[in-house]
N, C-alpha and C. Protein backbone atom coordinates (compact mmCIF):
# COMPACT_ATOMS: atom_id res chain seq x y z
N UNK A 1 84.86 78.89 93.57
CA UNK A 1 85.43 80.09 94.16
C UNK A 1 84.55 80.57 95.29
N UNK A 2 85.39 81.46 96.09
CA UNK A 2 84.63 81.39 97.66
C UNK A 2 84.69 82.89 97.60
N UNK A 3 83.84 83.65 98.68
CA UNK A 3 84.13 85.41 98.59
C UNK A 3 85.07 85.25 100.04
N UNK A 4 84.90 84.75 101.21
CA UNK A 4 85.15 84.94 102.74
C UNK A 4 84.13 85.34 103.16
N UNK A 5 83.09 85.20 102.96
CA UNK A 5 81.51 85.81 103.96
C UNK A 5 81.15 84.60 104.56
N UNK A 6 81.72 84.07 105.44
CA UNK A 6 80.93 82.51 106.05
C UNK A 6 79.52 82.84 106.41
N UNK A 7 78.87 81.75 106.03
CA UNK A 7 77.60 81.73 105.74
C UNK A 7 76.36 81.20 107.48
N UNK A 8 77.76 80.35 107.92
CA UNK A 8 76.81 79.83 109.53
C UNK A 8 78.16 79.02 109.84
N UNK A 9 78.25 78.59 111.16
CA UNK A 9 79.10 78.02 111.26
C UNK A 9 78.59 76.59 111.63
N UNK A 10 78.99 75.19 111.50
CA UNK A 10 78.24 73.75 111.73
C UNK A 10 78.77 72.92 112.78
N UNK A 11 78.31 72.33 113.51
CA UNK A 11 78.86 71.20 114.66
C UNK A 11 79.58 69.94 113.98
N UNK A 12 81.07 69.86 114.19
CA UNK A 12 80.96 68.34 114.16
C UNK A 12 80.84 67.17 115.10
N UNK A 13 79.44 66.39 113.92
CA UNK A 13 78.67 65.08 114.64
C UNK A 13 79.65 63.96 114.87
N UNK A 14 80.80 63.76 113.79
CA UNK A 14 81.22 62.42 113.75
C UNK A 14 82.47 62.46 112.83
N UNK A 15 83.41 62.10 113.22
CA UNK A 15 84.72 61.50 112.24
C UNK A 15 85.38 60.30 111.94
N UNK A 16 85.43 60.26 110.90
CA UNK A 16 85.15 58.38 110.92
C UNK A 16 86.49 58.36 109.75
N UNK A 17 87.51 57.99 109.95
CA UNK A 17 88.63 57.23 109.70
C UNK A 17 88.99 56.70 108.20
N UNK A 18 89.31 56.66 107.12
CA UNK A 18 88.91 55.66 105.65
C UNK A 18 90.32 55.76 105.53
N UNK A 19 90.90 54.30 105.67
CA UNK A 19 92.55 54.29 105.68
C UNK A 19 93.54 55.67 105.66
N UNK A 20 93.68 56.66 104.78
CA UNK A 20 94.70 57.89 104.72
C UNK A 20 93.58 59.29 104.66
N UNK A 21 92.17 59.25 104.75
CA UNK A 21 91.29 59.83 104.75
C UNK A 21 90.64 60.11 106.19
N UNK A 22 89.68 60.89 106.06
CA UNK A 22 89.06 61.41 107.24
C UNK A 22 87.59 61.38 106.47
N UNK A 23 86.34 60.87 107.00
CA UNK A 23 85.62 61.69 106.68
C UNK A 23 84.31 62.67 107.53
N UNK A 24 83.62 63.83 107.62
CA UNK A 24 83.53 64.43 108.18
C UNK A 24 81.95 64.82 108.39
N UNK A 25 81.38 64.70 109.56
CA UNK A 25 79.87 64.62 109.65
C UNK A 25 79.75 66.09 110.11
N UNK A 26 78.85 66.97 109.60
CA UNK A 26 78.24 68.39 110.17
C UNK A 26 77.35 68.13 110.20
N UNK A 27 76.79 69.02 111.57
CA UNK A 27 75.38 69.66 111.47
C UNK A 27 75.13 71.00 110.95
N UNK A 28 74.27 71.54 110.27
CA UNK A 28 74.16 72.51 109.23
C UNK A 28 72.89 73.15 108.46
N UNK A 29 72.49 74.50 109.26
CA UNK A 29 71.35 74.81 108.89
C UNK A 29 70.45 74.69 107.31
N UNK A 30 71.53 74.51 106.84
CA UNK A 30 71.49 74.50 105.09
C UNK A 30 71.72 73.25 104.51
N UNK A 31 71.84 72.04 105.71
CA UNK A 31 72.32 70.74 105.11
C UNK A 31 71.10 70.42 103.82
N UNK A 32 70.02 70.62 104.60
CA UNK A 32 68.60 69.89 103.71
C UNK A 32 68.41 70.48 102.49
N UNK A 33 69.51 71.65 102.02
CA UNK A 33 69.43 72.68 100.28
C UNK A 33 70.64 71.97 99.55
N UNK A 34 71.50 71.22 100.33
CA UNK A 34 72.74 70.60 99.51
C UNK A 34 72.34 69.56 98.78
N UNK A 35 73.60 69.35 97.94
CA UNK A 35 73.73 68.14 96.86
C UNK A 35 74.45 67.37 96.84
N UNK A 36 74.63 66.16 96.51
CA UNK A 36 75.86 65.18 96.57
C UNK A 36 76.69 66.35 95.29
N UNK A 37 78.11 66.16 95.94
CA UNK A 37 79.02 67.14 94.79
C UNK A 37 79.11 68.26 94.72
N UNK A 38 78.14 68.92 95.69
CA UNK A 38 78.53 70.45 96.27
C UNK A 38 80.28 71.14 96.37
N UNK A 39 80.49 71.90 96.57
CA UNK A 39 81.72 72.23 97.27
C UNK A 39 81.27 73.35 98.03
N UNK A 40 81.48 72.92 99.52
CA UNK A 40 81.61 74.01 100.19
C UNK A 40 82.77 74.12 101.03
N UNK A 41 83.09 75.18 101.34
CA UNK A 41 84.25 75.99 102.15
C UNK A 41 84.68 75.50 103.90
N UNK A 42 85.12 74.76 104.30
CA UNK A 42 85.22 74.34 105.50
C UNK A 42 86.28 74.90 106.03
N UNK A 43 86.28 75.62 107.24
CA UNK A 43 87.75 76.74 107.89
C UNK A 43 88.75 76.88 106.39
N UNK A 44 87.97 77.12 104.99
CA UNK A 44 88.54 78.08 104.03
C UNK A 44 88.99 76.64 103.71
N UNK A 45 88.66 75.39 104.10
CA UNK A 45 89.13 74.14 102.62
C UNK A 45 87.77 73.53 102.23
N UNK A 46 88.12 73.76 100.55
CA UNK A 46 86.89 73.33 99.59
C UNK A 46 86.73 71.71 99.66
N UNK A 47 85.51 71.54 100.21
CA UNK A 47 85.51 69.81 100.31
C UNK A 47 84.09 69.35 99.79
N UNK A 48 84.06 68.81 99.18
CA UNK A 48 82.85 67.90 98.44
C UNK A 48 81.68 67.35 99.12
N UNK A 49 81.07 67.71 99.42
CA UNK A 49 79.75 66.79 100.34
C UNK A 49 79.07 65.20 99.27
N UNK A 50 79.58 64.25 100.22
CA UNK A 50 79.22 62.59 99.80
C UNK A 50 78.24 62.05 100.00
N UNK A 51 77.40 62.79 100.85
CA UNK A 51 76.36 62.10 101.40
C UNK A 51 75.61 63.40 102.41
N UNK A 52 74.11 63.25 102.38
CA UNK A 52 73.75 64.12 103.40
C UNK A 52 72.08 62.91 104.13
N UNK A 53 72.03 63.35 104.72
CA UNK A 53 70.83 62.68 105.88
C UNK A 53 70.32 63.80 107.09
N UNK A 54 69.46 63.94 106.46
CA UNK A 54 68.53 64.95 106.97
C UNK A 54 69.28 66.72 107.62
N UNK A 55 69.62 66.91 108.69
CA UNK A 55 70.15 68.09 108.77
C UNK A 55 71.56 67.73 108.86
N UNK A 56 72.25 66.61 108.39
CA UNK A 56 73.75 66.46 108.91
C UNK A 56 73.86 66.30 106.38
N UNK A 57 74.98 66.37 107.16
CA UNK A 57 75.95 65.81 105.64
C UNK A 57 77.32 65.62 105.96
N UNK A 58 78.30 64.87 105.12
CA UNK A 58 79.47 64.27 105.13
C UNK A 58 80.45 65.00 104.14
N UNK A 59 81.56 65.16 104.45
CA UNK A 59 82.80 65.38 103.54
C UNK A 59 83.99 64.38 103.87
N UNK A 60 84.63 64.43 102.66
CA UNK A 60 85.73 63.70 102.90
C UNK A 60 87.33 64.92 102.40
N UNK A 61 88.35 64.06 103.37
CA UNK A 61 89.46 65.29 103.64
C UNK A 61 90.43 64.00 103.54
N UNK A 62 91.63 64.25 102.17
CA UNK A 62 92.22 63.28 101.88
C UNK A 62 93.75 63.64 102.95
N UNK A 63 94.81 62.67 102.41
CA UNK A 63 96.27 62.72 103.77
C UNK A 63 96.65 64.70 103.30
N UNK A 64 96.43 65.03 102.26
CA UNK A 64 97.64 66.33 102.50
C UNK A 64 96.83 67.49 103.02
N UNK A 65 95.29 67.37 102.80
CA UNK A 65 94.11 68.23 102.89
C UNK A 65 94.77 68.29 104.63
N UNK A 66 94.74 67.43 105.07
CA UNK A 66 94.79 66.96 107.02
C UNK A 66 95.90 67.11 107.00
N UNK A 67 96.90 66.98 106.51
CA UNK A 67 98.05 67.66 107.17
C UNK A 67 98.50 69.33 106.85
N UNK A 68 97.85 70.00 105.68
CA UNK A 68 98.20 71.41 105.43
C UNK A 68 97.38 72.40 106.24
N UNK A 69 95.78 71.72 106.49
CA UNK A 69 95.28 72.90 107.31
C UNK A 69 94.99 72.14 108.68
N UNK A 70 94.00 73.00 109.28
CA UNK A 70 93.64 72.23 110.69
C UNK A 70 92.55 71.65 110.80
N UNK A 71 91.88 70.41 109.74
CA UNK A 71 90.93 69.79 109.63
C UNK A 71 91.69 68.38 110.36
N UNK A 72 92.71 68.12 109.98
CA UNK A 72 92.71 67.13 110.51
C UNK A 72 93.39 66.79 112.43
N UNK A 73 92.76 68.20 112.64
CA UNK A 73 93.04 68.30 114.80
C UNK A 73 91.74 68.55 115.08
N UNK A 74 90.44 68.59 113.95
CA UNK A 74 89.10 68.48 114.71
C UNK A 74 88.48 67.74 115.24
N UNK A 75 87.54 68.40 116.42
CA UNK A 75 87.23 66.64 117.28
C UNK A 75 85.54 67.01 117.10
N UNK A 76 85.20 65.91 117.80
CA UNK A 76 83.41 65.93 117.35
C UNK A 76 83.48 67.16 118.33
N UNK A 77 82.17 68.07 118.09
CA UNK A 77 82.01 69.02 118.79
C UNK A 77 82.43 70.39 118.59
N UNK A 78 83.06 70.75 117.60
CA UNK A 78 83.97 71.91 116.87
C UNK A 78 83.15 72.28 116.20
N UNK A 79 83.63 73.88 116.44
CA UNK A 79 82.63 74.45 114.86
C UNK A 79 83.60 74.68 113.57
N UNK A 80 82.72 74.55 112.63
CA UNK A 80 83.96 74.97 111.79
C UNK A 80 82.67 76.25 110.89
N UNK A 81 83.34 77.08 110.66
CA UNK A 81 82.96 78.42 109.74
C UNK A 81 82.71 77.38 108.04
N UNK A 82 81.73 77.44 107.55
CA UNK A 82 80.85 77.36 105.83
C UNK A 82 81.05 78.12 105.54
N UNK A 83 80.88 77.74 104.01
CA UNK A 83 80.71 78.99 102.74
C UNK A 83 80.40 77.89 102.04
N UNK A 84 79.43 78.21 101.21
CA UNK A 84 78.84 77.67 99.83
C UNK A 84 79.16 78.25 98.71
N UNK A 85 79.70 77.78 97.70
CA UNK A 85 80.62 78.78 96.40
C UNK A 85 79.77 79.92 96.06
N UNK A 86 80.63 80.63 95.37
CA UNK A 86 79.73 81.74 94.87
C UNK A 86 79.12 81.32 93.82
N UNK A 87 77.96 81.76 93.37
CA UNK A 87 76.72 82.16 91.87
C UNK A 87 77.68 83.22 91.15
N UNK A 88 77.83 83.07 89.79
CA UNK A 88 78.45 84.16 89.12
C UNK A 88 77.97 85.28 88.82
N UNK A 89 76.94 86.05 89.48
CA UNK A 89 76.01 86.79 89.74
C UNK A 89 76.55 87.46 91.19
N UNK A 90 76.90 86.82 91.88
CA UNK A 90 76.49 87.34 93.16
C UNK A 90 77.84 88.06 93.83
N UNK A 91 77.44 89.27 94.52
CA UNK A 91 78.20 90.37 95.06
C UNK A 91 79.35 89.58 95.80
N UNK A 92 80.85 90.40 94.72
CA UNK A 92 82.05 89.86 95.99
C UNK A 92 82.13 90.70 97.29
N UNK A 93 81.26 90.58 97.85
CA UNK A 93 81.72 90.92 99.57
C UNK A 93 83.08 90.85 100.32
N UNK A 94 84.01 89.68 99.94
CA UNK A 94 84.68 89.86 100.66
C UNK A 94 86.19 90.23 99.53
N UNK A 95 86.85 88.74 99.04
CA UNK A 95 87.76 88.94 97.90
C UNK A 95 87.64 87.60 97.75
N UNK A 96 88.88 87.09 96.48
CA UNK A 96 88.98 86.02 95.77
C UNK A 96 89.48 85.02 96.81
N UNK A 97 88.66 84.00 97.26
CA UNK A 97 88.84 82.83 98.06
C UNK A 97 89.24 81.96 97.07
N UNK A 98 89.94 80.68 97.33
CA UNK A 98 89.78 79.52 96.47
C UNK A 98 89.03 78.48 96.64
N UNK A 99 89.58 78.72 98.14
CA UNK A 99 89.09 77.30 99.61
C UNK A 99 90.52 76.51 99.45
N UNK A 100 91.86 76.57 98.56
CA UNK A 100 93.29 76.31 98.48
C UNK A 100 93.70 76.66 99.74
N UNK A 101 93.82 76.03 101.29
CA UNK A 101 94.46 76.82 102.57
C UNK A 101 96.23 75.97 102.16
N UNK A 102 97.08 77.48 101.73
CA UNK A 102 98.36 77.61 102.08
C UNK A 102 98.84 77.03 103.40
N UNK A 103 98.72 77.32 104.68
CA UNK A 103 99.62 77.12 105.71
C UNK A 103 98.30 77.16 106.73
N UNK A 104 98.84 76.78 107.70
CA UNK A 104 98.65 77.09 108.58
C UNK A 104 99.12 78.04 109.78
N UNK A 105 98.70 78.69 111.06
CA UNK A 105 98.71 79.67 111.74
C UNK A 105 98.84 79.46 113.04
N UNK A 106 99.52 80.23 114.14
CA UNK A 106 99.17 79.99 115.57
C UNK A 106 98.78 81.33 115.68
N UNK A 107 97.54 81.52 116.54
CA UNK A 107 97.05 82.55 117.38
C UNK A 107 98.02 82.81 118.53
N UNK A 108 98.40 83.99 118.82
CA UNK A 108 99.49 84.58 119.75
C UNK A 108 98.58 85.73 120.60
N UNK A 109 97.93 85.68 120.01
CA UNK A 109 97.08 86.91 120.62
C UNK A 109 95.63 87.49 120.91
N UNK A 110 95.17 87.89 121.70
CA UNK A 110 93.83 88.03 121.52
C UNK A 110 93.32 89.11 122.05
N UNK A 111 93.23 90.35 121.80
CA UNK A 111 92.86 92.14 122.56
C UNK A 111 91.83 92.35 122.31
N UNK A 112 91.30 92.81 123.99
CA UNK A 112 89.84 93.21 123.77
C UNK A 112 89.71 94.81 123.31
N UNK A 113 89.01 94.88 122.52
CA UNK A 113 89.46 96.66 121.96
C UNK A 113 88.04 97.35 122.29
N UNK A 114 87.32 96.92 123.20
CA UNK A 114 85.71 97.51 124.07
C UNK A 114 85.02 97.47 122.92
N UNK A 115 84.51 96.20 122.96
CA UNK A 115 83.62 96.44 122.01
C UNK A 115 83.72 94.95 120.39
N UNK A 116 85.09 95.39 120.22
CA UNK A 116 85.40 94.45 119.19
C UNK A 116 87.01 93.61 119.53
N UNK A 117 87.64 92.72 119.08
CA UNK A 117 88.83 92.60 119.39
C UNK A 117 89.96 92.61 118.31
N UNK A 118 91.19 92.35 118.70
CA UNK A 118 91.91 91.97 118.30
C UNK A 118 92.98 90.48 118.05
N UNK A 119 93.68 90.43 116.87
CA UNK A 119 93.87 88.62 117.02
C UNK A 119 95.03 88.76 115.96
N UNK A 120 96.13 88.72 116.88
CA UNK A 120 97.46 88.13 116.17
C UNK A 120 97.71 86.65 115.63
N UNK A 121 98.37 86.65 114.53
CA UNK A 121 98.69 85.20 114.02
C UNK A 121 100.21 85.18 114.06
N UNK A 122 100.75 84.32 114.10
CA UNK A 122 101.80 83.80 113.42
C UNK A 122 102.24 82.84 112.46
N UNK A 123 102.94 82.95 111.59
CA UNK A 123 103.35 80.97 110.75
C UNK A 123 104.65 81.67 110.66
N UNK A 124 104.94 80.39 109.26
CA UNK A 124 106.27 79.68 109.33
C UNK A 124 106.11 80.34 107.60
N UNK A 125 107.17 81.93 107.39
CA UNK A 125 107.56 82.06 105.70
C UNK A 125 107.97 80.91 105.32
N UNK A 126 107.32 81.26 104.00
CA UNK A 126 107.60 80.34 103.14
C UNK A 126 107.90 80.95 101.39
N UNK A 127 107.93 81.86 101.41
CA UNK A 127 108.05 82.64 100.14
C UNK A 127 107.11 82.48 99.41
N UNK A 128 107.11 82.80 97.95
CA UNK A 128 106.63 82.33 96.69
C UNK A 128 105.49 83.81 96.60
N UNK A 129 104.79 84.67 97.24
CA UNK A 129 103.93 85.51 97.45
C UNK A 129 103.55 85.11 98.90
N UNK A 130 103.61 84.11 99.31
CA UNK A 130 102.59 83.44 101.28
C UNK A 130 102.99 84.03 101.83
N UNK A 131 102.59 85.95 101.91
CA UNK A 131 102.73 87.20 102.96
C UNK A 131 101.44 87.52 103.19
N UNK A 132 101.53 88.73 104.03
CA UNK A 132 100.44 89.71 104.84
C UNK A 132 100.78 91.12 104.01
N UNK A 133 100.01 91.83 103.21
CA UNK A 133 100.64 93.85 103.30
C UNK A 133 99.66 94.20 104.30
N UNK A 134 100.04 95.48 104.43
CA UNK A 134 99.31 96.00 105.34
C UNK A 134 97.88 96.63 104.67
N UNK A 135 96.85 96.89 105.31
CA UNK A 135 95.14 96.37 104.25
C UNK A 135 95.06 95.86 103.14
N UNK A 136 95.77 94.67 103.59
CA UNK A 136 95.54 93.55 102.02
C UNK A 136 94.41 92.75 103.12
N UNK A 137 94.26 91.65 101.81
CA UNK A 137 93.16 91.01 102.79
C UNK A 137 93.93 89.14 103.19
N UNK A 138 93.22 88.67 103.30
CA UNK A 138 94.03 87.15 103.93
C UNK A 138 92.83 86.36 104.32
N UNK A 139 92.54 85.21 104.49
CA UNK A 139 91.59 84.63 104.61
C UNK A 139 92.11 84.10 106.02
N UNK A 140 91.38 83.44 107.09
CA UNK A 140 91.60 83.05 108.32
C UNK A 140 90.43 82.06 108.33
N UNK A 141 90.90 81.05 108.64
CA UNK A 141 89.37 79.74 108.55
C UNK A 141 88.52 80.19 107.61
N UNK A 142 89.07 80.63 106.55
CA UNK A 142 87.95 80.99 105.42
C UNK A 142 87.38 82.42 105.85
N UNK A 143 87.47 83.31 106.67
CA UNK A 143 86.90 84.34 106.73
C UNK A 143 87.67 85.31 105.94
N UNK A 144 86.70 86.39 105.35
CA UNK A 144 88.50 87.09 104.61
C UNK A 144 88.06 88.16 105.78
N UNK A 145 89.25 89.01 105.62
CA UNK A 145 89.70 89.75 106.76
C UNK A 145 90.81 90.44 105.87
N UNK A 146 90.90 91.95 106.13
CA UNK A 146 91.98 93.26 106.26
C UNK A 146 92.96 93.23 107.28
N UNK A 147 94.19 92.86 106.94
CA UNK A 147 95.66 92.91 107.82
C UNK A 147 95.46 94.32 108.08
N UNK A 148 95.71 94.57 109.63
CA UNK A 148 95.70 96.01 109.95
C UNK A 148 97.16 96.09 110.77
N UNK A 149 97.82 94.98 110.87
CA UNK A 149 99.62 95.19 111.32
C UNK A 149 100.31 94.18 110.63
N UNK A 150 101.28 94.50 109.62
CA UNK A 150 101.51 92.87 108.80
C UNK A 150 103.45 93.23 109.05
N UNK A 151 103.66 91.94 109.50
CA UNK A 151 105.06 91.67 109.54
C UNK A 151 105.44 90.91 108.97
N UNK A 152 106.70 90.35 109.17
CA UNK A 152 107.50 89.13 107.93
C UNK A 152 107.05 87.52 108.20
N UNK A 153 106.94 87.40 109.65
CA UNK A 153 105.86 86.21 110.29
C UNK A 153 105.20 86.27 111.01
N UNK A 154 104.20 87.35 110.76
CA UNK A 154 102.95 87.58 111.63
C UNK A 154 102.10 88.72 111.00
N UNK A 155 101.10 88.83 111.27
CA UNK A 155 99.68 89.74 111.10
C UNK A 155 98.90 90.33 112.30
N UNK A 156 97.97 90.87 111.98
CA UNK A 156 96.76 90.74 113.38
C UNK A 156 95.56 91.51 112.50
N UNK A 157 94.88 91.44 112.94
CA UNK A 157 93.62 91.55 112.10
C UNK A 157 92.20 92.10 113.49
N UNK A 158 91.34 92.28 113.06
CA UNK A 158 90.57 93.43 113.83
C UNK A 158 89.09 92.70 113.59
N UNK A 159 88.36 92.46 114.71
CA UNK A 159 87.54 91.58 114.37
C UNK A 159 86.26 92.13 114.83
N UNK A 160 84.91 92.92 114.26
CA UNK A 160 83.96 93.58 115.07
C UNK A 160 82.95 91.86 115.49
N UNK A 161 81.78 92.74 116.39
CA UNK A 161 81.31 91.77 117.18
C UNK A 161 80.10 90.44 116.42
N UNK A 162 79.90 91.20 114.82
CA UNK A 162 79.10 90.56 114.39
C UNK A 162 79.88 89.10 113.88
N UNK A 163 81.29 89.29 113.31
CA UNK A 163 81.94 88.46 112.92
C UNK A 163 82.45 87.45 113.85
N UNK A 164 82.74 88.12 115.07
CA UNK A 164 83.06 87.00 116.36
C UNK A 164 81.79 86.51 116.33
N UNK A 165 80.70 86.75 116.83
CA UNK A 165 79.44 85.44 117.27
C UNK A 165 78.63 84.88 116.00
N UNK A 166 79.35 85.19 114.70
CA UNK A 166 78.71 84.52 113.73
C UNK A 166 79.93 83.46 112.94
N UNK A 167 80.54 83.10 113.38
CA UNK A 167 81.87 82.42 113.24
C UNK A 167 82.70 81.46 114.07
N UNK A 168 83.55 81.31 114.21
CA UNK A 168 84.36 80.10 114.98
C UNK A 168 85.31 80.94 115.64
N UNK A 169 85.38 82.28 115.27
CA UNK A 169 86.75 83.25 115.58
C UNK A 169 86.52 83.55 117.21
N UNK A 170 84.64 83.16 117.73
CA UNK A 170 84.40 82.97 119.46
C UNK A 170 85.25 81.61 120.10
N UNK A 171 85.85 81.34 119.43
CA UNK A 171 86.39 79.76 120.06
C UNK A 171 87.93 80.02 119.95
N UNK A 172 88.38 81.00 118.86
CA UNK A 172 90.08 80.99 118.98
C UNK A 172 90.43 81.77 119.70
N UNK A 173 91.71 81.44 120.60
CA UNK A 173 92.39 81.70 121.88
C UNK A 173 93.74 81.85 121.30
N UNK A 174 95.07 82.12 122.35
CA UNK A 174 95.93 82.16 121.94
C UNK A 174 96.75 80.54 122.03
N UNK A 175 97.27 79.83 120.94
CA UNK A 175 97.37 78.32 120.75
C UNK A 175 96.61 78.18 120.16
N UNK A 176 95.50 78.68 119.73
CA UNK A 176 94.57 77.90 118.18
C UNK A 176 95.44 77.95 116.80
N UNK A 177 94.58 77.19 116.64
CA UNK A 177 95.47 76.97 114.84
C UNK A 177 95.04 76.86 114.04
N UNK A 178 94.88 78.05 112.93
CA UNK A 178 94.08 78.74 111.97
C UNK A 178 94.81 78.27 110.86
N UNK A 179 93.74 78.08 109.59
CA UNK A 179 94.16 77.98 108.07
C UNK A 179 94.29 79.25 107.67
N UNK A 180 95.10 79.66 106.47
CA UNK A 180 95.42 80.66 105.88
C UNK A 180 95.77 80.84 104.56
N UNK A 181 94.71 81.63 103.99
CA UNK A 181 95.12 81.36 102.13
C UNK A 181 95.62 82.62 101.99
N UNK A 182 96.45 83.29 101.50
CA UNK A 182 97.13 84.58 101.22
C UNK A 182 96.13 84.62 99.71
N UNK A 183 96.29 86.41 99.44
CA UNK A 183 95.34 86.43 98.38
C UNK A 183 96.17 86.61 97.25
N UNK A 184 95.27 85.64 96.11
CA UNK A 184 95.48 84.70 95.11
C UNK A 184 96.32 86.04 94.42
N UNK A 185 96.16 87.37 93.93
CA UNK A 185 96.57 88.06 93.64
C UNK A 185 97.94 88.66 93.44
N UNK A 186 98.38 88.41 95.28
CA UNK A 186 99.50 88.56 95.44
C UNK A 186 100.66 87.48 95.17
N UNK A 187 100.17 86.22 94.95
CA UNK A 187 100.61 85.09 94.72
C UNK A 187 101.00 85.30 93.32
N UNK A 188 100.72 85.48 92.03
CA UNK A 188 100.59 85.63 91.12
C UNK A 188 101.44 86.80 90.68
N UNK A 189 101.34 87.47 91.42
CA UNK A 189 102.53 88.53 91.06
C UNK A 189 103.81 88.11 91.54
N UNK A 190 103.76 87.92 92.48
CA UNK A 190 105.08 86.65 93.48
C UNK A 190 105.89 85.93 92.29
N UNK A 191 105.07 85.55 92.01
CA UNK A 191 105.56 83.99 91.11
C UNK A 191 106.17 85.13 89.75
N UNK A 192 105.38 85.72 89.37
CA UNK A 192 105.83 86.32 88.02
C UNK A 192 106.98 87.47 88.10
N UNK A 193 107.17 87.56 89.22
CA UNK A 193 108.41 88.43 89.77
C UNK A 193 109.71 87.48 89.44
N UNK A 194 109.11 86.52 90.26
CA UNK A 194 110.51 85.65 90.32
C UNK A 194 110.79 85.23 89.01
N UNK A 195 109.98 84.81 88.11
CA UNK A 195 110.61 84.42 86.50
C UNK A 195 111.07 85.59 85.88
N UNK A 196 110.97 86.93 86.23
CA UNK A 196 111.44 87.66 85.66
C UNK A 196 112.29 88.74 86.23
N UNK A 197 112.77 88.32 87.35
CA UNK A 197 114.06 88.36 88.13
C UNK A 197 115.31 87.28 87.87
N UNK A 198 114.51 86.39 87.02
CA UNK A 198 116.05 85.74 87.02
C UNK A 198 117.19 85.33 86.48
């Protein structure tokens, strides 16, 4: 389980191909504290570290992992936003992550609000609970984040300056394409609505 507090964001060194697989080289201030069998949080998908060598380490991202979020449109040179699971001890800062990314997102928007900005999304409903309320929270490349305008296919969310230059959210424009886990919460009530609606 993940909170949404990304921890640093990592370079990718290298992507290397394994028939219906991807697998995935970072650079990573924290590579040299990992373990083979870790799970950490990559733009909010939980992926296993296979191997590490000195400040880099490897994940692997199987066919549906690469086609549900946007791991599999990264090129060497991308950052992608970390998280290392939570300690069952340690303060939820943000809310219940899984590192499970639902859908994916297009950025439509991007407002400078002096100081901090703003950043519309869009996707594609899909029911089941996969909405926005308005100050619910939502994860975005693994960051969690407070919907501060939520519509039927779209959001926007409010981003101060510490979270832009400590994140990947300095690199999304309008045409980026963000993962998105709706929170687990609302999902769960979703689902239990519908069995007992019917």
């Amino acid at each position: 389980m993940f909170s949404g507090i990304v921890e640093c964001t990592a370079e990718v060194v290298a992507i290397r191909a394994d028939r219906q697989n991807k697998d995935f080289t970072l650079r990573a201030d924290f590579a040299r504290e990992l373990k083979i069998d870790q799970s950490i949080a990559h733009n909010g998908v939980c992926l296993t570290v296979v191997d590490i060598a000195g400040d880099t380490y490897t994940v692997t991202a199987m066919k549906e992992t690469l086609e549900r979020s946007n791991l599999g449109a990264l090129r060497v040179g991308d950052l992608v936003n970390l998280e290392r699971s939570m300690k069952p001890d340690a303060l939820l800062d943000g809310h219940i992550v899984q590192g499970h990314v639902d859908q994916t997102a297009v950025c439509t928007a991007r407002e400078d609000a002096d100081g901090s900005w703003y950043f519309t999304f869009e996707y594609q409903p899909q029911g089941g609970g996969l909405c926005t309320v308005e100050k619910g929270s939502v994860a975005v490349n693994g960051v969690s984040l407070t919907v501060c305008d939520s519509k039927p296919a779209s959001f926007r969310v409010a981003i101060i300056p510490y979270t832009y230059e400590h994140t990947n959210f300095c690199r999304i424009e309008p045409g980026s394409v963000v993962n998105l886990e709706f929170d687990i919460v609302g999902k769960y009530i979703a689902r239990l609505m519908q069995q007992y609606t019917r």
